[in-house]
C-alpha atoms as a PDB file:
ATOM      1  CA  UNK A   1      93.808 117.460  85.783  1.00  0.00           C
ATOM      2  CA  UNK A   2      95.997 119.561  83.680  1.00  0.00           C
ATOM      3  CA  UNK A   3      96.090 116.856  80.879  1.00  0.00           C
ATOM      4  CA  UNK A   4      92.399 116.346  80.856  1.00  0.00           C
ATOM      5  CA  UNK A   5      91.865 120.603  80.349  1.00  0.00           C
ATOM      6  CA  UNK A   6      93.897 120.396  77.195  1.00  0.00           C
ATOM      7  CA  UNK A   7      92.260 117.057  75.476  1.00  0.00           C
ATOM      8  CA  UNK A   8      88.884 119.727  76.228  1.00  0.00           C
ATOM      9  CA  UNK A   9      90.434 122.639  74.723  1.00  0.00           C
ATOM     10  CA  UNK A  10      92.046 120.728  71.538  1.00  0.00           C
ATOM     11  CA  UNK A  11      88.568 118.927  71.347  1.00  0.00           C
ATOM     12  CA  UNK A  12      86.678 122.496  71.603  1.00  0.00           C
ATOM     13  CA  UNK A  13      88.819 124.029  68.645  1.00  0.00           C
ATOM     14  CA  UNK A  14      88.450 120.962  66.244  1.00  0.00           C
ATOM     15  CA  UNK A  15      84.946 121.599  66.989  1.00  0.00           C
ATOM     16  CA  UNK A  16      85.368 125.164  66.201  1.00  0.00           C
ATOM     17  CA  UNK A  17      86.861 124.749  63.557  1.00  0.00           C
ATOM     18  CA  UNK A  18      84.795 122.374  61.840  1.00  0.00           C
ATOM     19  CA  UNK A  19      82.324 124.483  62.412  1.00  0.00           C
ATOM     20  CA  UNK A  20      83.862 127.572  60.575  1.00  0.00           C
ATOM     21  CA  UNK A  21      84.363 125.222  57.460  1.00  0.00           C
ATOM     22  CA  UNK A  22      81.062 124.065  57.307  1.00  0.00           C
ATOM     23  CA  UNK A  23      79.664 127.803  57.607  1.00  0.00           C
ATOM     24  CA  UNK A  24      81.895 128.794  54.778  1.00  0.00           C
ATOM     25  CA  UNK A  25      80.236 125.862  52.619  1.00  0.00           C
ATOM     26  CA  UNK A  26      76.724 127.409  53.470  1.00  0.00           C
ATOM     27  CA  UNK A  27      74.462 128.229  50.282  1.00  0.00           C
ATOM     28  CA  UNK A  28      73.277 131.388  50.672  1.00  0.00           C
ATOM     29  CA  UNK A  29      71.550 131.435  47.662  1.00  0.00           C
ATOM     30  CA  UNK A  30      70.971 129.305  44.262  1.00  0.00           C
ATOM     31  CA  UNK A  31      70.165 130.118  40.996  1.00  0.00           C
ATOM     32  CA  UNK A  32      70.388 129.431  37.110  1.00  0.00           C
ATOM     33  CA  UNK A  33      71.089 125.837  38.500  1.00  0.00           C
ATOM     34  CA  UNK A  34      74.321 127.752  40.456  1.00  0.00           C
ATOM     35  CA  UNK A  35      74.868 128.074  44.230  1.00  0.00           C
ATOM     36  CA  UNK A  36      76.107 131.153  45.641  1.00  0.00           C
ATOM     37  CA  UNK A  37      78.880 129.965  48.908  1.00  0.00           C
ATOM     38  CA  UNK A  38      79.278 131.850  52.329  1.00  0.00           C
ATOM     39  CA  UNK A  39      82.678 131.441  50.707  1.00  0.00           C
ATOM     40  CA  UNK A  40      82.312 133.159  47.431  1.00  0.00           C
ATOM     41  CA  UNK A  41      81.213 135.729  49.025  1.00  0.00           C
ATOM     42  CA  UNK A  42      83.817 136.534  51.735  1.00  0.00           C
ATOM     43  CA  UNK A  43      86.400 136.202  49.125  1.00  0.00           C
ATOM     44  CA  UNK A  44      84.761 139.474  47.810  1.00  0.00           C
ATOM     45  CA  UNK A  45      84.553 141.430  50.799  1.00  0.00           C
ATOM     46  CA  UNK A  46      86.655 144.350  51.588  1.00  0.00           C
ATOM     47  CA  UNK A  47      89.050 144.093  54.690  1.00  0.00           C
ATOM     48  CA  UNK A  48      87.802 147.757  55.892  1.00  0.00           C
ATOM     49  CA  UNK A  49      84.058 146.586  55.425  1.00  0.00           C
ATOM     50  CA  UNK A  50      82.089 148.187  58.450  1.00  0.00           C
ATOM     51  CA  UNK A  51      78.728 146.399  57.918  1.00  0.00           C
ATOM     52  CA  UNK A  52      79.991 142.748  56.661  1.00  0.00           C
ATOM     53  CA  UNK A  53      76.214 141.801  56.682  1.00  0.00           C
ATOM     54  CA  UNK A  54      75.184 144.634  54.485  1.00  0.00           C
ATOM     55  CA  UNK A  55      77.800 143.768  52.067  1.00  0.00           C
ATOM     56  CA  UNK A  56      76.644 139.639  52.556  1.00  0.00           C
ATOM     57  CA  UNK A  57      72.764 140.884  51.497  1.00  0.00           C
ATOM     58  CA  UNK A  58      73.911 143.210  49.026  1.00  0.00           C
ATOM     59  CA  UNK A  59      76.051 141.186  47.091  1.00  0.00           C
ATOM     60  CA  UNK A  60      73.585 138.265  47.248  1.00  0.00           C
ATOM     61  CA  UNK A  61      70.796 140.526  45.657  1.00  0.00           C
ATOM     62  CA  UNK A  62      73.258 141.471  43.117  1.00  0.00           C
ATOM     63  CA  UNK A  63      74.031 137.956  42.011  1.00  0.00           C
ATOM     64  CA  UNK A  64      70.891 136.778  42.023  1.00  0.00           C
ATOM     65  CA  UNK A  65      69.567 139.188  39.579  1.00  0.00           C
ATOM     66  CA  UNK A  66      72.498 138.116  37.731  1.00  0.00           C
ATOM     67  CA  UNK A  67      72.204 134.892  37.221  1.00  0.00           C
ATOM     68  CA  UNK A  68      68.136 135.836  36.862  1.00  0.00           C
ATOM     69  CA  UNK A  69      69.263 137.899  33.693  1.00  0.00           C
ATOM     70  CA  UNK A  70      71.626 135.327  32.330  1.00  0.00           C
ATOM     71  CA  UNK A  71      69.127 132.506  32.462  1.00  0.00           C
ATOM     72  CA  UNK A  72      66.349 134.593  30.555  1.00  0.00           C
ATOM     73  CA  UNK A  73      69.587 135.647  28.303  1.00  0.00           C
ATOM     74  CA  UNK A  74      69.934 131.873  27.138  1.00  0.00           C
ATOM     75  CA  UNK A  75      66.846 131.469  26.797  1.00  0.00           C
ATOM     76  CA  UNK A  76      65.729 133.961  24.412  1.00  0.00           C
ATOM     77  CA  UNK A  77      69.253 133.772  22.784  1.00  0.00           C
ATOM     78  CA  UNK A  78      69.573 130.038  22.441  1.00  0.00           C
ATOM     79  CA  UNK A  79      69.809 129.889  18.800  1.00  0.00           C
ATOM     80  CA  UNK A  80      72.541 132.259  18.910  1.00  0.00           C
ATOM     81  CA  UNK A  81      74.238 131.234  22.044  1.00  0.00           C
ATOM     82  CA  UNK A  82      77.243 129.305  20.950  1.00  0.00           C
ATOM     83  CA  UNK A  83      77.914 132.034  18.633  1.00  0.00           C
ATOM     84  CA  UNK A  84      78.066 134.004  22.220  1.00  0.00           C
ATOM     85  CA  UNK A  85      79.973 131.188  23.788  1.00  0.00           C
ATOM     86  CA  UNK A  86      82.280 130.964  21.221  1.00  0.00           C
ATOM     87  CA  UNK A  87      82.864 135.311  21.303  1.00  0.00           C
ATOM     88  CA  UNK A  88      83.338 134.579  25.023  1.00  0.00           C
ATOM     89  CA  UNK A  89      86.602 132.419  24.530  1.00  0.00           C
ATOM     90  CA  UNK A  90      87.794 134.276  21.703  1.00  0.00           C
ATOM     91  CA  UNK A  91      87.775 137.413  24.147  1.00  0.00           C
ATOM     92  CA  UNK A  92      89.328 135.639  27.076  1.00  0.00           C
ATOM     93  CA  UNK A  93      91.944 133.949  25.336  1.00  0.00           C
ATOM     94  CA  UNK A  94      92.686 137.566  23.644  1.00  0.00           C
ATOM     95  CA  UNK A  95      92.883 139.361  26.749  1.00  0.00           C
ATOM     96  CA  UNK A  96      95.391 136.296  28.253  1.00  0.00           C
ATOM     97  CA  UNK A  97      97.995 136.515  25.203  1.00  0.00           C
ATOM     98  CA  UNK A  98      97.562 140.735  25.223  1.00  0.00           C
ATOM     99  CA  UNK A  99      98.108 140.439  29.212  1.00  0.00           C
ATOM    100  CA  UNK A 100     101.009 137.986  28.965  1.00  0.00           C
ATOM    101  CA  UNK A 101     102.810 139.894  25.906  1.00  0.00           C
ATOM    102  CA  UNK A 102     102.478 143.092  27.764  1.00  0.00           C
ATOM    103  CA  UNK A 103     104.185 141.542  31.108  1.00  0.00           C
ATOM    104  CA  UNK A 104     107.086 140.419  29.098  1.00  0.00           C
ATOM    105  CA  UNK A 105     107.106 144.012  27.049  1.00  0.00           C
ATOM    106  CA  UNK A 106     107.142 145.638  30.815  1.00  0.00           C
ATOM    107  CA  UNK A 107     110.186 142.996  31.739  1.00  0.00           C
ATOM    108  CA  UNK A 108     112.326 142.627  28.760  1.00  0.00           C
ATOM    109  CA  UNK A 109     111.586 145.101  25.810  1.00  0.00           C
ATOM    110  CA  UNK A 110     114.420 147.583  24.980  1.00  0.00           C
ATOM    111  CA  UNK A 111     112.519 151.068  24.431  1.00  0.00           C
ATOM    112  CA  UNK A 112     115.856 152.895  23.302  1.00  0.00           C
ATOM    113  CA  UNK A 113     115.436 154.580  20.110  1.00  0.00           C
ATOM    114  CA  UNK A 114     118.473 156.199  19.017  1.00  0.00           C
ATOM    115  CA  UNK A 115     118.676 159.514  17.199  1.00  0.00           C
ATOM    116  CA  UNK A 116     119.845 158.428  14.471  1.00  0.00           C
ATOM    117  CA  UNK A 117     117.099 156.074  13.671  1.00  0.00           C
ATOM    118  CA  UNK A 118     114.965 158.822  14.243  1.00  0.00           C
ATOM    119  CA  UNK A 119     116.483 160.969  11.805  1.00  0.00           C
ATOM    120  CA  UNK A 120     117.411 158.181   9.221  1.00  0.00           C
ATOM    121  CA  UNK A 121     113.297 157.448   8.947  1.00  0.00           C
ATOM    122  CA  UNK A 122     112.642 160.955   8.611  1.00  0.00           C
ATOM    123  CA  UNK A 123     115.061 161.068   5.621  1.00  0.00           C
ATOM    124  CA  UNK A 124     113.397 158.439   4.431  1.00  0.00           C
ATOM    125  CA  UNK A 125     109.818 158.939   4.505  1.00  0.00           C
ATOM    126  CA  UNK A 126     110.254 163.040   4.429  1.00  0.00           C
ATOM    127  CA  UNK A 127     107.456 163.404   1.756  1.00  0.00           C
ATOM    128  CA  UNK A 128     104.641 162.109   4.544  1.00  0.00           C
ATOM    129  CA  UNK A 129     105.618 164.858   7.208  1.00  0.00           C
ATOM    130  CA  UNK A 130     103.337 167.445   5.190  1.00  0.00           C
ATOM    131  CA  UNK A 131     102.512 170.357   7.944  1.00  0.00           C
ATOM    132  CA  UNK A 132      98.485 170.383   8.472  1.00  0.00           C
ATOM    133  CA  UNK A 133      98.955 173.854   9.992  1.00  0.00           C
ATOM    134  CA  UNK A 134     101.303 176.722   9.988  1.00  0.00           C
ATOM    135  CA  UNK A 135     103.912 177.123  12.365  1.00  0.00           C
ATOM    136  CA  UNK A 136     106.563 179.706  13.567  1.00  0.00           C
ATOM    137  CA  UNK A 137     109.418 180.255  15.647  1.00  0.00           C
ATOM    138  CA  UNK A 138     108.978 183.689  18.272  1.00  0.00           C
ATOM    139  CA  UNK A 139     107.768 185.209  21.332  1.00  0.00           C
ATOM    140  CA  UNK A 140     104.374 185.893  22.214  1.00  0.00           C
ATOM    141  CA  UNK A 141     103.275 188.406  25.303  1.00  0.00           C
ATOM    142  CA  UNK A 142     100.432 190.053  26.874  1.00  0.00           C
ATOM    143  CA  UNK A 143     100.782 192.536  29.656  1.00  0.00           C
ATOM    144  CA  UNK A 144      98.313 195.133  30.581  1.00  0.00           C
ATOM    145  CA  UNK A 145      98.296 198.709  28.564  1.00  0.00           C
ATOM    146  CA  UNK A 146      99.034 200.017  31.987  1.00  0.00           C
ATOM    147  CA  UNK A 147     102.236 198.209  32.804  1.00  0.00           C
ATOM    148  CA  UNK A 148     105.316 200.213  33.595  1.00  0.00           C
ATOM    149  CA  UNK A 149     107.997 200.536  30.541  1.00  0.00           C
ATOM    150  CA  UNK A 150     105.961 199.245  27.274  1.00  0.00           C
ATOM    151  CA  UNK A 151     108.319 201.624  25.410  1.00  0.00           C
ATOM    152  CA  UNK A 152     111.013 199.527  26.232  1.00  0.00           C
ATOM    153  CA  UNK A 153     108.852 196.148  26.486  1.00  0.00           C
ATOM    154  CA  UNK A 154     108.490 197.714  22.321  1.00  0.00           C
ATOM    155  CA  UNK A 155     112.553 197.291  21.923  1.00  0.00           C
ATOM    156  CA  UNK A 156     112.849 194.068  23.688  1.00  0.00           C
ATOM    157  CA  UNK A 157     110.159 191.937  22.718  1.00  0.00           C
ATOM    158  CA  UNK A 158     112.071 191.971  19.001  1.00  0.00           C
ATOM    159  CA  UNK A 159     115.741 192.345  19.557  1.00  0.00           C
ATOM    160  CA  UNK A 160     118.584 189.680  19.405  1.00  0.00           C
ATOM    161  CA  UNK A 161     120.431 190.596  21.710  1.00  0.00           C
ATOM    162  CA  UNK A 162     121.263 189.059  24.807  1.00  0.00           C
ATOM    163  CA  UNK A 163     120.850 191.950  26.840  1.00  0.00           C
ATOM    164  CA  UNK A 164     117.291 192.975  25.945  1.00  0.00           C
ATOM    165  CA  UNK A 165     116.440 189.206  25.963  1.00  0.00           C
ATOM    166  CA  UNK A 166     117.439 189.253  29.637  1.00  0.00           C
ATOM    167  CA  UNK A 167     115.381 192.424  30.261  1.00  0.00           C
ATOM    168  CA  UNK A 168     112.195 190.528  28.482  1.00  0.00           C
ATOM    169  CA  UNK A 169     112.716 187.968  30.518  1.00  0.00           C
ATOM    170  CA  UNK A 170     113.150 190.108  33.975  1.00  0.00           C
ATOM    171  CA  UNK A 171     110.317 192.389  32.329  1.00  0.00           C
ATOM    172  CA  UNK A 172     107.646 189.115  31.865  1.00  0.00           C
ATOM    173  CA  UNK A 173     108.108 187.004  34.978  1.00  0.00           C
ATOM    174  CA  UNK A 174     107.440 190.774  36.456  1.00  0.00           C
ATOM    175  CA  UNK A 175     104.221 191.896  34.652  1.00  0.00           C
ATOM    176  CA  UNK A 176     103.153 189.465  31.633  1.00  0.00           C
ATOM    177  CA  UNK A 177     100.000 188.597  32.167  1.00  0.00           C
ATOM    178  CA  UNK A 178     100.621 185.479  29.419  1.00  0.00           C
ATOM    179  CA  UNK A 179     104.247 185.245  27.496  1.00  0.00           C
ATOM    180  CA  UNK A 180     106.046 182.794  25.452  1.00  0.00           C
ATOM    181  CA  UNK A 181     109.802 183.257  24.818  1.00  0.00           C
ATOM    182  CA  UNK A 182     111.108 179.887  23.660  1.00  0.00           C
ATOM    183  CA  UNK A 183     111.878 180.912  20.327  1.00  0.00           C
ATOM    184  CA  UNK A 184     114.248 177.865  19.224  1.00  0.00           C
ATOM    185  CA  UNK A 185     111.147 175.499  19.381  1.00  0.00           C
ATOM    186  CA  UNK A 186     108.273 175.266  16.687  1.00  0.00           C
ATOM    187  CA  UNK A 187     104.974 175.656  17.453  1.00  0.00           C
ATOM    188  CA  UNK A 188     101.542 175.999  15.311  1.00  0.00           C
ATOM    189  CA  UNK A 189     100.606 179.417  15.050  1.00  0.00           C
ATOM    190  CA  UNK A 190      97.266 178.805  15.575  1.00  0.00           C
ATOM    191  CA  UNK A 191      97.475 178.246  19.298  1.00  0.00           C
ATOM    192  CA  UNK A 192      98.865 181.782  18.900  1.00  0.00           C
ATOM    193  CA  UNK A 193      96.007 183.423  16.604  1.00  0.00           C
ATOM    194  CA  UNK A 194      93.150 182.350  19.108  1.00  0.00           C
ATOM    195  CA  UNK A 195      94.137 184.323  21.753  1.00  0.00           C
ATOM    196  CA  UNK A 196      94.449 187.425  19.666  1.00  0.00           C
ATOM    197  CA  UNK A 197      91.580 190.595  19.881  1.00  0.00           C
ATOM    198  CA  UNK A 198      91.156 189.430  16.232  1.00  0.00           C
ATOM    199  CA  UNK A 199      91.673 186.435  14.459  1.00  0.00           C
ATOM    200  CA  UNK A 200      94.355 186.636  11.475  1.00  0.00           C
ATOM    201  CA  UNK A 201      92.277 185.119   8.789  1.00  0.00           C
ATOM    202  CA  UNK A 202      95.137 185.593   6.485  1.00  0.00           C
ATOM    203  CA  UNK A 203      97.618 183.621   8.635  1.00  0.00           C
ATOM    204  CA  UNK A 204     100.348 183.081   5.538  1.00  0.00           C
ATOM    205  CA  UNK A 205     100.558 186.737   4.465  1.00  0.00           C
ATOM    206  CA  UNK A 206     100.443 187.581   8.349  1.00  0.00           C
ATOM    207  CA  UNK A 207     103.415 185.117   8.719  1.00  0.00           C
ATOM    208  CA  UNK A 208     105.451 186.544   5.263  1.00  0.00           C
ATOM    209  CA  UNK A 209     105.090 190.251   5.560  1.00  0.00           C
ATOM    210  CA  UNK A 210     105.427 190.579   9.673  1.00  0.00           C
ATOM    211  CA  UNK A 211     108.394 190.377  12.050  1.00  0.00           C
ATOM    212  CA  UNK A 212     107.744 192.319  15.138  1.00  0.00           C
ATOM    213  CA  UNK A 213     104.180 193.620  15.500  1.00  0.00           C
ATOM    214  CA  UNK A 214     101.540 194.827  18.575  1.00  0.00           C
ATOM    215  CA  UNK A 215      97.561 194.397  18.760  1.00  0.00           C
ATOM    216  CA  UNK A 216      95.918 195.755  21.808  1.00  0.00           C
ATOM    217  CA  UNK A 217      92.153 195.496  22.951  1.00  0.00           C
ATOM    218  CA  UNK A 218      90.250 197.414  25.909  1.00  0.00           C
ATOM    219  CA  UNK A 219      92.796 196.263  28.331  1.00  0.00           C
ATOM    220  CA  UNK A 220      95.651 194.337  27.040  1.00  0.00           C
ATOM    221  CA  UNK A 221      98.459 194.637  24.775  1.00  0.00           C
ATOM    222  CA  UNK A 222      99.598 191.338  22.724  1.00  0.00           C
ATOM    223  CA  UNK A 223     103.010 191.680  21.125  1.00  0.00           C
ATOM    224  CA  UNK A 224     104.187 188.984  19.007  1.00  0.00           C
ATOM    225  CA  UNK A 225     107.701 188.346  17.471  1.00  0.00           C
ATOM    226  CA  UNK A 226     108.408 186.257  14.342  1.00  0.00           C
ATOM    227  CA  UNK A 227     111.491 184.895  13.932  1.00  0.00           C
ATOM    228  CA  UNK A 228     111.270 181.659  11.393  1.00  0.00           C
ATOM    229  CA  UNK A 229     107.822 180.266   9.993  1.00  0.00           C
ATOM    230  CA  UNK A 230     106.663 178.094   7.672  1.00  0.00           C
ATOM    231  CA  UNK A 231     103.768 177.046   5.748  1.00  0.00           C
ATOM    232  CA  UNK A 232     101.044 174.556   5.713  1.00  0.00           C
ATOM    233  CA  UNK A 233     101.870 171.790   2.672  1.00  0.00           C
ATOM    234  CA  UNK A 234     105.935 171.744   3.327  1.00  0.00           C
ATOM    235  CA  UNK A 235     107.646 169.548   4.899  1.00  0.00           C
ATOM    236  CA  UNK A 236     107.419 169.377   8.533  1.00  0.00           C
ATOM    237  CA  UNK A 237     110.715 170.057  10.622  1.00  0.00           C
ATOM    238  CA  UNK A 238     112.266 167.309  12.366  1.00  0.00           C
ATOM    239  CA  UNK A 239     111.738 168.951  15.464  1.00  0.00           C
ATOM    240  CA  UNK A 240     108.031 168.734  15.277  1.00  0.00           C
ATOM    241  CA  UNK A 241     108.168 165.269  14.411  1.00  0.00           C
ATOM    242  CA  UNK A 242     110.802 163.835  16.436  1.00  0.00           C
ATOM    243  CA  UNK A 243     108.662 162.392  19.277  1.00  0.00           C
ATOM    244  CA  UNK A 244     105.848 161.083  16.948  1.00  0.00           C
ATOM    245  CA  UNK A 245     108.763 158.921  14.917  1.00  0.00           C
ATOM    246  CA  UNK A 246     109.799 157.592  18.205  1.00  0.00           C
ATOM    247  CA  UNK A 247     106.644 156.097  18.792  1.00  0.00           C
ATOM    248  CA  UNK A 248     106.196 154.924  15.335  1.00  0.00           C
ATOM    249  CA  UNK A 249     109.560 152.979  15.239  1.00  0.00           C
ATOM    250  CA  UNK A 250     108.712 152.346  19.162  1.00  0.00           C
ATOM    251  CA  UNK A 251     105.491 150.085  17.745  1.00  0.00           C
ATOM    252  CA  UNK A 252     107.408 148.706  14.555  1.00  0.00           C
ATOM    253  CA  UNK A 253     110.012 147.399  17.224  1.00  0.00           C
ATOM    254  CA  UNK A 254     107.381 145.878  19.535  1.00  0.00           C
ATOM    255  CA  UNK A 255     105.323 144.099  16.775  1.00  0.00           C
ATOM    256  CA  UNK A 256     109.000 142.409  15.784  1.00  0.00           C
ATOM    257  CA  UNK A 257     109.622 141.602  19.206  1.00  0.00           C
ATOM    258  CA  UNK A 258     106.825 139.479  20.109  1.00  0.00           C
ATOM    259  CA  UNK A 259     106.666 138.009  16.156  1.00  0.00           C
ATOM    260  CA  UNK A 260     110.514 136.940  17.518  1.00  0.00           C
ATOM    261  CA  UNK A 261     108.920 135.395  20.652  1.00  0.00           C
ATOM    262  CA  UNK A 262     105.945 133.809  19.125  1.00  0.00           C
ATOM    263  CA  UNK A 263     108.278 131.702  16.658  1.00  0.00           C
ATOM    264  CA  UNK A 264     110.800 130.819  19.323  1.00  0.00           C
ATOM    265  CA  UNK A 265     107.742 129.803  21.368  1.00  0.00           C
ATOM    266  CA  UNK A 266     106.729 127.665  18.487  1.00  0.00           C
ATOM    267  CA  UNK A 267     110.442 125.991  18.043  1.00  0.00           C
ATOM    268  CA  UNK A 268     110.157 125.572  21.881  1.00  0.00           C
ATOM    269  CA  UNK A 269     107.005 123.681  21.613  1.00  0.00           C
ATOM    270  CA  UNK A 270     107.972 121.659  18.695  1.00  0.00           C
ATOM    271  CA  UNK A 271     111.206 120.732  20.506  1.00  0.00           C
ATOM    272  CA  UNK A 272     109.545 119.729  24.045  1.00  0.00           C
ATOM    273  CA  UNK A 273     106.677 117.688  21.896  1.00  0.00           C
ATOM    274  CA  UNK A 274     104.135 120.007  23.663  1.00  0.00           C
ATOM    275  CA  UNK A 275     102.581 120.246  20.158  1.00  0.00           C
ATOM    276  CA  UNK A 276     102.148 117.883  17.478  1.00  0.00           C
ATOM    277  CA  UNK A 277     100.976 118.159  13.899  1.00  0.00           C
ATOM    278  CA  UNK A 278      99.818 115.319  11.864  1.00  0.00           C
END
C-alpha cells in the first residue's frame, strides 16, 4: 500500500511540474512578430511584489506599446535604419569595453600619486596655473554688534599671537554667528566679498592697502583679517592646485594603463591565434 502512495505522489509532482513549465512557456502577448513569455515576465518581477497580477498586466501593456512604437519606428525610418542598427552596436560594444576597462581599473589600477610628481608637473607647466580670481590667506567673522567683548574680539581677530588666537577661537565657537580662522590655507576672496554689507568692487586695492579691517550693517559686525594675498593673472600656489594635478596625472596614468593592456591583449591574441590578419 505504502509503495503504491509514493508511485501517486512522484506521478502527481511530475505532473506538477510539467505543468509549471508549460505555464512559464505561455504567450501572454505577441507583437512586432515577437512573443512576450509568462517567463520574461517573472524574470522582471520584484520579490516584494504585493499584486504579482498587477505587475503581469502592467508590464504587458508596457511592452506592447513598445514593440507598437518600434514597429511604426522601422517603418517610417527604414531608409535610415541600418544607419540606426549600426549606432546600436557601436553603442553596445562601447559601453562593454568602457564597462570591462573600468572593472579592471576598480581591480588592478595603482591610484598613488606621489608628491613629488605633483610638484615636479607644477614646475613644469607653472605658466598654465594663471589665478582666474583673487585669493588671500586670513580670518573672516561675523558676530552680532551686541556680543559681549568686541573690544577685545578688535585685538584678537588680527594678532599673531598664540594667546589671542586661542581667545578667537574660545571667543567664535562661543558667539560667531559665521567665522573662518584657517589662515595657512588659500582661498578666493570672492567667497569672502559676497557675504559682505557691501561688495568690494575694488577687490585688488582692498587686498594691497588692508590688513585688519571691520564693516558692520543693521545687525552684524564682519571683521576680516589679511594675512597673504595675491592677484588674479599670477601664478597660482601649489596649494590651490595640488588636488586638480592629482587628477590630471591620475587620467594621464589611466589612459597609459589600459593603452598597456590593449597591446598586451593584442600580443595575447596574436600568440593564442585568436586573431588572424591576412
Amino acid at each position: 500500500m505504502r509503495k503504491q502512495q509514493v508511485f501517486i505522489l512522484l506521478v502527481f509532482l511530475m505532473c506538477a511540474a510539467a505543468c509549471f513549465n508549460d505555464n512559464k512557456k505561455r504567450v501572454l502577448a505577441s507583437g512586432n512578430e515577437k512573443d512576450l513569455l509568462l517567463s520574461d515576465v517573472i524574470k522582471e518581477m520584484p520579490e516584494a511584489s504585493e499584486d504579482s497580477a498587477f505587475f503581469v498586466d502592467r508590464y504587458m501593456n508596457l511592452w506592447i506599446r513598445k514593440q507598437l512604437m518600434i514597429y511604426h519606428a522601422e517603418i517610417n525610418l527604414s531608409s535610415d535604419l541600418l544607419d540606426y542598427e549600426k549606432q546600436i552596436k557601436e553603442y553596445r560594444s562601447s559601453l562593454l569595453i568602457y564597462a570591462y576597462q573600468q572593472e579592471l581599473i576598480n581591480q588592478n589600477f595603482d591610484t598613488t600619486i606621489t608628491s613629488q610628481a605633483v610638484i615636479d608637473y607644477y614646475n613644469q607647466y607653472k605658466e598654465e596655473f594663471k589665478l582666474l580670481k583673487n585669493i588671500f590667506k586670513g580670518r573672516y567673522i561675523v558676530v552680532d554688534k551686541s556680543a559681549p567683548k568686541l573690544k577685545s574680539l578688535s585685538k584678537w581677530y588680527k594678532s599673531e599671537k598664540d594667546a589671542s588666537i586661542e581667545e578667537l577661537s574660545d571667543y567664535c565657537k562661543q558667539f560667531a554667528k559665521e567665522y573662518y580662522l584657517a589662515d595657512s590655507n588659500w582661498q578666493y576672496f570672492s567667497t569672502i566679498n559676497e557675504k559682505l554689507p557691501e561688495l568690494i568692487t575694488e577687490e585688488e586695492y582692498f587686498l594691497a592697502h588692508t590688513k585688519g579691517v571691520w564693516l558692520e550693517d543693521e545687525q552684524y559686525r564682519y571683521y576680516i583679517y589679511i594675512k597673504d594675498f595675491q592677484i588674479k593673472g599670477s601664478i597660482s600656489p601649489l596649494a590651490l592646485e595640488r588636488e586638480k594635478i592629482r587628477n590630471v596625472l591620475l587620467n594621464k596614468n589611466k589612459i597609459q594603463y589600459l593603452k598597456q593592456l590593449e597591446d598586451e591583449l593584442y600580443r595575447n591574441g596574436l600568440a593564442l591565434k585568436k586573431i588572424k590578419i591576412y
